[in-house]
Protein backbone atom coordinates (compact mmCIF):
# COMPACT_ATOMS: atom_id res chain seq x y z
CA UNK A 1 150.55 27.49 27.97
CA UNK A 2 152.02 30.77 30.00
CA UNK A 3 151.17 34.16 28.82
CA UNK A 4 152.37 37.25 30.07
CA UNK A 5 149.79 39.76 31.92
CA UNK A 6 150.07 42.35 29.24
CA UNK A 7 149.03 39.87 26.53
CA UNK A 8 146.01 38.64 28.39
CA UNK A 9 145.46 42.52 28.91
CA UNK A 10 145.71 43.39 25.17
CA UNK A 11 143.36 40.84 24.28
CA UNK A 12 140.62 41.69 27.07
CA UNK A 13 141.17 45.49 26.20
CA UNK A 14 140.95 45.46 22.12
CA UNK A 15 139.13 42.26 21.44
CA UNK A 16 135.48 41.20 22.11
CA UNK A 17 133.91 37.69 22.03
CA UNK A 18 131.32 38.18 19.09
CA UNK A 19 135.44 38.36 16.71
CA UNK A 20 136.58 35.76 18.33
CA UNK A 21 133.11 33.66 17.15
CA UNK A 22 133.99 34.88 13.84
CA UNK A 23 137.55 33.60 14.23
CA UNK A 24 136.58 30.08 15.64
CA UNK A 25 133.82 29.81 12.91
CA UNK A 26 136.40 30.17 10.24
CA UNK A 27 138.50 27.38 11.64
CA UNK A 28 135.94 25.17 12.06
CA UNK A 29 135.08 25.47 15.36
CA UNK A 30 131.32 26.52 15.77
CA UNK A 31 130.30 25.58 19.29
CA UNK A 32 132.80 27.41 21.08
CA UNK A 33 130.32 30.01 22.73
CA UNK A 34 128.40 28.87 25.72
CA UNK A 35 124.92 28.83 26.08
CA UNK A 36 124.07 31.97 27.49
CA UNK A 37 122.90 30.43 31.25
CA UNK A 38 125.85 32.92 33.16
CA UNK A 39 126.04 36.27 33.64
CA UNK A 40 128.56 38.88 34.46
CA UNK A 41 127.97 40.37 38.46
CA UNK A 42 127.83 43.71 36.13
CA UNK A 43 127.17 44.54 32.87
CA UNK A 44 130.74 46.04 31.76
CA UNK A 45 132.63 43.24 33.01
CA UNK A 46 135.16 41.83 30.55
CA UNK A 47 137.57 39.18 31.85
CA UNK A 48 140.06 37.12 29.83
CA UNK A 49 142.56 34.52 31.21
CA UNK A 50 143.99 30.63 31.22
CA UNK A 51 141.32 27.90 32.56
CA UNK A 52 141.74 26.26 35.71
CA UNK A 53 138.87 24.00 35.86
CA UNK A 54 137.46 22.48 39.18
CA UNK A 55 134.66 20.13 39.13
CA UNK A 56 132.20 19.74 41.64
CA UNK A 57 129.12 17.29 42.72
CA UNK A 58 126.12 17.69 45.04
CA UNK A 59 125.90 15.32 48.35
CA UNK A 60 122.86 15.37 50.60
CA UNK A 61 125.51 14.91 53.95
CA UNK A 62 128.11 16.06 55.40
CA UNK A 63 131.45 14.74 55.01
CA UNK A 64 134.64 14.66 57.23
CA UNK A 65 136.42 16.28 55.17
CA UNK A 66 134.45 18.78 53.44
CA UNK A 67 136.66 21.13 51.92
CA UNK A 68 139.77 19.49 51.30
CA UNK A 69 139.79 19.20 47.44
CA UNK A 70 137.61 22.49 47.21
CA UNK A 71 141.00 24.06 49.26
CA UNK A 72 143.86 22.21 47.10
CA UNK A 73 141.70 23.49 43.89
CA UNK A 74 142.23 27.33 44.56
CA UNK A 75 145.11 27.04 46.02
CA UNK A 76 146.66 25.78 42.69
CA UNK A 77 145.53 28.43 40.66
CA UNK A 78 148.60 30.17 38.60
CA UNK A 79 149.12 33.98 37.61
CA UNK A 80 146.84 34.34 34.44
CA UNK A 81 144.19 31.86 35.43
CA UNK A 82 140.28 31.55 35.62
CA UNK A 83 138.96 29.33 37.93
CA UNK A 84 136.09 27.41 35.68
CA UNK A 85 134.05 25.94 38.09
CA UNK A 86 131.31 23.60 37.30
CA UNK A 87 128.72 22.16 39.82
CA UNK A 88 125.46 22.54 37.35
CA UNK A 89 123.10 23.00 40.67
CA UNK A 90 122.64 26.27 42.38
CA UNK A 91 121.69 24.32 45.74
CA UNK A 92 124.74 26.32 47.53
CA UNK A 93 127.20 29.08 47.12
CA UNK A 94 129.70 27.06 46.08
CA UNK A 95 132.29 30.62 45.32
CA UNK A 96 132.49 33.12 48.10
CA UNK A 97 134.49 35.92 49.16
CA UNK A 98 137.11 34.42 51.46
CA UNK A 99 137.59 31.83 48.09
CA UNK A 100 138.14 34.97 45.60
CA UNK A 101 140.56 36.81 48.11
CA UNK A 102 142.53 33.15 47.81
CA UNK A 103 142.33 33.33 44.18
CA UNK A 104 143.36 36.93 44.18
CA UNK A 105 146.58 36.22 46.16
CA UNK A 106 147.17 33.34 43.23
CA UNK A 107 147.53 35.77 40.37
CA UNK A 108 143.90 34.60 39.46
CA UNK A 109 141.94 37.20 37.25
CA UNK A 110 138.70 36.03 37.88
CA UNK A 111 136.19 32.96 37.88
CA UNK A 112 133.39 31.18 35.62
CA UNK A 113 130.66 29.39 37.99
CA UNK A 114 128.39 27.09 36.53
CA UNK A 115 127.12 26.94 39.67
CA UNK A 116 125.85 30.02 42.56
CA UNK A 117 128.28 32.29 44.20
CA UNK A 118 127.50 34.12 47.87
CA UNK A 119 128.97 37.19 49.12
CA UNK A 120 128.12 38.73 46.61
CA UNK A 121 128.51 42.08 47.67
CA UNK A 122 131.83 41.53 48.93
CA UNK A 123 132.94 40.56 45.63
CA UNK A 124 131.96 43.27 44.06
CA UNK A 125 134.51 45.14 45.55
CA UNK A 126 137.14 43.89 44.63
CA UNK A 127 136.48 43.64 40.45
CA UNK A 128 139.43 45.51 39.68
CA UNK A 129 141.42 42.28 40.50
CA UNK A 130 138.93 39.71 40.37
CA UNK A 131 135.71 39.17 37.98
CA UNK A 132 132.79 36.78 37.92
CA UNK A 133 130.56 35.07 35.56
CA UNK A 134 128.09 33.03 37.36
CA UNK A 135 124.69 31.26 36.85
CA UNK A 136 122.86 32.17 40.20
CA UNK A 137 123.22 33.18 44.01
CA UNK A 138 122.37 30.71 47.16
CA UNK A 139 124.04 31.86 50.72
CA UNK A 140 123.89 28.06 51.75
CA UNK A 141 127.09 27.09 52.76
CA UNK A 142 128.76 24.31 50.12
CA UNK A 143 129.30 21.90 53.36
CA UNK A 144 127.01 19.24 52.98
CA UNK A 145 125.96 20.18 49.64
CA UNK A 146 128.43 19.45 47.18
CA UNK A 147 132.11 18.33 47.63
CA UNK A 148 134.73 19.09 44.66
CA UNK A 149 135.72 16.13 42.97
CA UNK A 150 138.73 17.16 41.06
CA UNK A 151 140.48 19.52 39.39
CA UNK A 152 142.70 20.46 36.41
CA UNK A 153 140.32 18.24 34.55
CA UNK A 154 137.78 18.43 31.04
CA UNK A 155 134.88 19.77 32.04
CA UNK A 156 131.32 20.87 30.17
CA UNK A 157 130.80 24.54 31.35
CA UNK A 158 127.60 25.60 30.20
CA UNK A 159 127.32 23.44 27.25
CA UNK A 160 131.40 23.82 25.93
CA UNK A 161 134.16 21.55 26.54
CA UNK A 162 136.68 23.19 28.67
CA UNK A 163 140.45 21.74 29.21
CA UNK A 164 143.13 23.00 31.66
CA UNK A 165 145.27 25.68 29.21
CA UNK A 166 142.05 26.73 26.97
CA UNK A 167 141.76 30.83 27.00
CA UNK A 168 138.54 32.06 28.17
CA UNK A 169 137.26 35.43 26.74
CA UNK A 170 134.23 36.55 28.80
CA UNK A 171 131.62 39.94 27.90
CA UNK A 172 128.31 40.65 28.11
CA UNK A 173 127.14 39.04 24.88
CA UNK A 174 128.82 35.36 26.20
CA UNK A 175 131.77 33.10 27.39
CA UNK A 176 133.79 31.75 24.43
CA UNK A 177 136.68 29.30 24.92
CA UNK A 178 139.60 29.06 22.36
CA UNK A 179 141.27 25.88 22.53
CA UNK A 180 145.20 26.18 23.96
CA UNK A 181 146.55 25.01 20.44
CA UNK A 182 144.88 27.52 18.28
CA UNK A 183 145.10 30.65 21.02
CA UNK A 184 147.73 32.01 19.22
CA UNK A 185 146.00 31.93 15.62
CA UNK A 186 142.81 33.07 16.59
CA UNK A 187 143.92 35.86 17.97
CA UNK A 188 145.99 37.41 15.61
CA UNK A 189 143.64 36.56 13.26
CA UNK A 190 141.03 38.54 15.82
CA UNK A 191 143.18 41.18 16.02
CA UNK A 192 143.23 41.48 12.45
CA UNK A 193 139.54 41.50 11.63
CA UNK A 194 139.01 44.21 14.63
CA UNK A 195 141.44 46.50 12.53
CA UNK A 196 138.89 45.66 8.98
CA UNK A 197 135.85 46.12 11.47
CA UNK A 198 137.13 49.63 12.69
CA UNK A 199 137.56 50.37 8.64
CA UNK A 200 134.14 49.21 7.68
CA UNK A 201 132.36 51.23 10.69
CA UNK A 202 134.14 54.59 9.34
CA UNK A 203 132.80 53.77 6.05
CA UNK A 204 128.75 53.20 7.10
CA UNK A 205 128.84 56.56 8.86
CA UNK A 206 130.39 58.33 5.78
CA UNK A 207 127.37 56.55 4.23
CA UNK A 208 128.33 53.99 2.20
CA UNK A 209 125.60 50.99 1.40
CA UNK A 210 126.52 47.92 3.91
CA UNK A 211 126.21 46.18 0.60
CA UNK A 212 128.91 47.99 -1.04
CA UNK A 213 130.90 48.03 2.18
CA UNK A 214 130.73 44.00 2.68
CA UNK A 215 131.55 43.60 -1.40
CA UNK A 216 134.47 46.02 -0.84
CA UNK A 217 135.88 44.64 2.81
CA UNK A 218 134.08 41.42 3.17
CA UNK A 219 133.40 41.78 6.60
CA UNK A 220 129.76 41.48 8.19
């Protein structure tokens, strides 16, 4: 599914992943949150986009062609997209700088690493375009260490089922992942319970009993 920049900006902007838990709970879907092993490069990140998963492997030599899936991988990522890579093992920098400038010129908005990044410093300057979630830092070289395997494919990032199309919603508290087909419903449905939230806060710091204000709004 294609969505338009200002959508994925509205979302990212108003809505927060703790709602869309809510959301996903109410649907039936309660392990939709990862586990809590990646972490923002800094604290106020908040990154929202279309999965492009890439899915990687450790080797222990080097091949001819290191880098040839690994190049193919970014180089297919669409306007909108998060690259979701997966390589469980932090035995190399599998993400680097020269990768998110690729990504960048893509229309990428940023990337999920189950995996370690390098460069990290480099990266950081350029979050206004690009942000990432990661699991550690290694600046050993991916060559000889782990080759990508494929792309566009399921993957288990951090503990949750990712397809191509899902929408990733990324924040300090976690990384959730709404399936393509119910993007649409779970957001409105976010958006929605954001507006009750906003009502319910107003009414605490007036004073009201969060008793009272859950019988009256039924939001917790």
């Amino acid at each position: 599914m294609t969505y338009t920049k200002e959508y994925l900006d509205k979302i990212q902007k108003e809505l927060n992943t703790a709602v869309l838990c809510d959301i996903l709970d109410d649907l039936g879907y309660r392990h939709q949150a990862m586990n809590g092993s990646l972490y923002p490069l800094e604290e106020d990140y908040k990154l929202v986009g279309v999965a492009h998963t890439i899915l990687a492997y450790d080797v222990f030599e080097q091949p001819t062609q290191a880098y040839a899936t690994e190049i193919e991988a970014v180089d297919a990522l669409q306007p909108g997209s998060i690259a979701v890579c997966v390589n469980k093992s932090c035995n190399n920098g599998i993400w680097g700088e020269l990768m998110t400038n690729a990504a960048i010129a893509r229309g990428a908005r940023g990337a999920i690493i189950d995996g370690a990044i390098r460069d990290i410093t480099q990266i950081k300057q350029l979050s206004d375009r690009f942000m990432i979630f990661t699991k550690g830092r290694n600046p050993l070289d991916s060559k000889g260490r782990c080759l990508v395997a494929d792309y566009n494919c399921p993957v288990e990032c951090d503990g949750v089922r990712v397809c191509p199309g899902d929408l990733l919603f990324a924040d300090i508290d976690g990384i959730v992942v709404v399936p393509e087909k119910l993007v649409e419903e779970v957001t409105q449905k976010a958006f929605e319970k954001i507006a009750g939230e906003n009502l319910v806060r107003d009414a605490l710091r007036s004073g009201m009993l969060l008793r009272d204000a859950f019988a009256k709004y039924g939001i917790l």
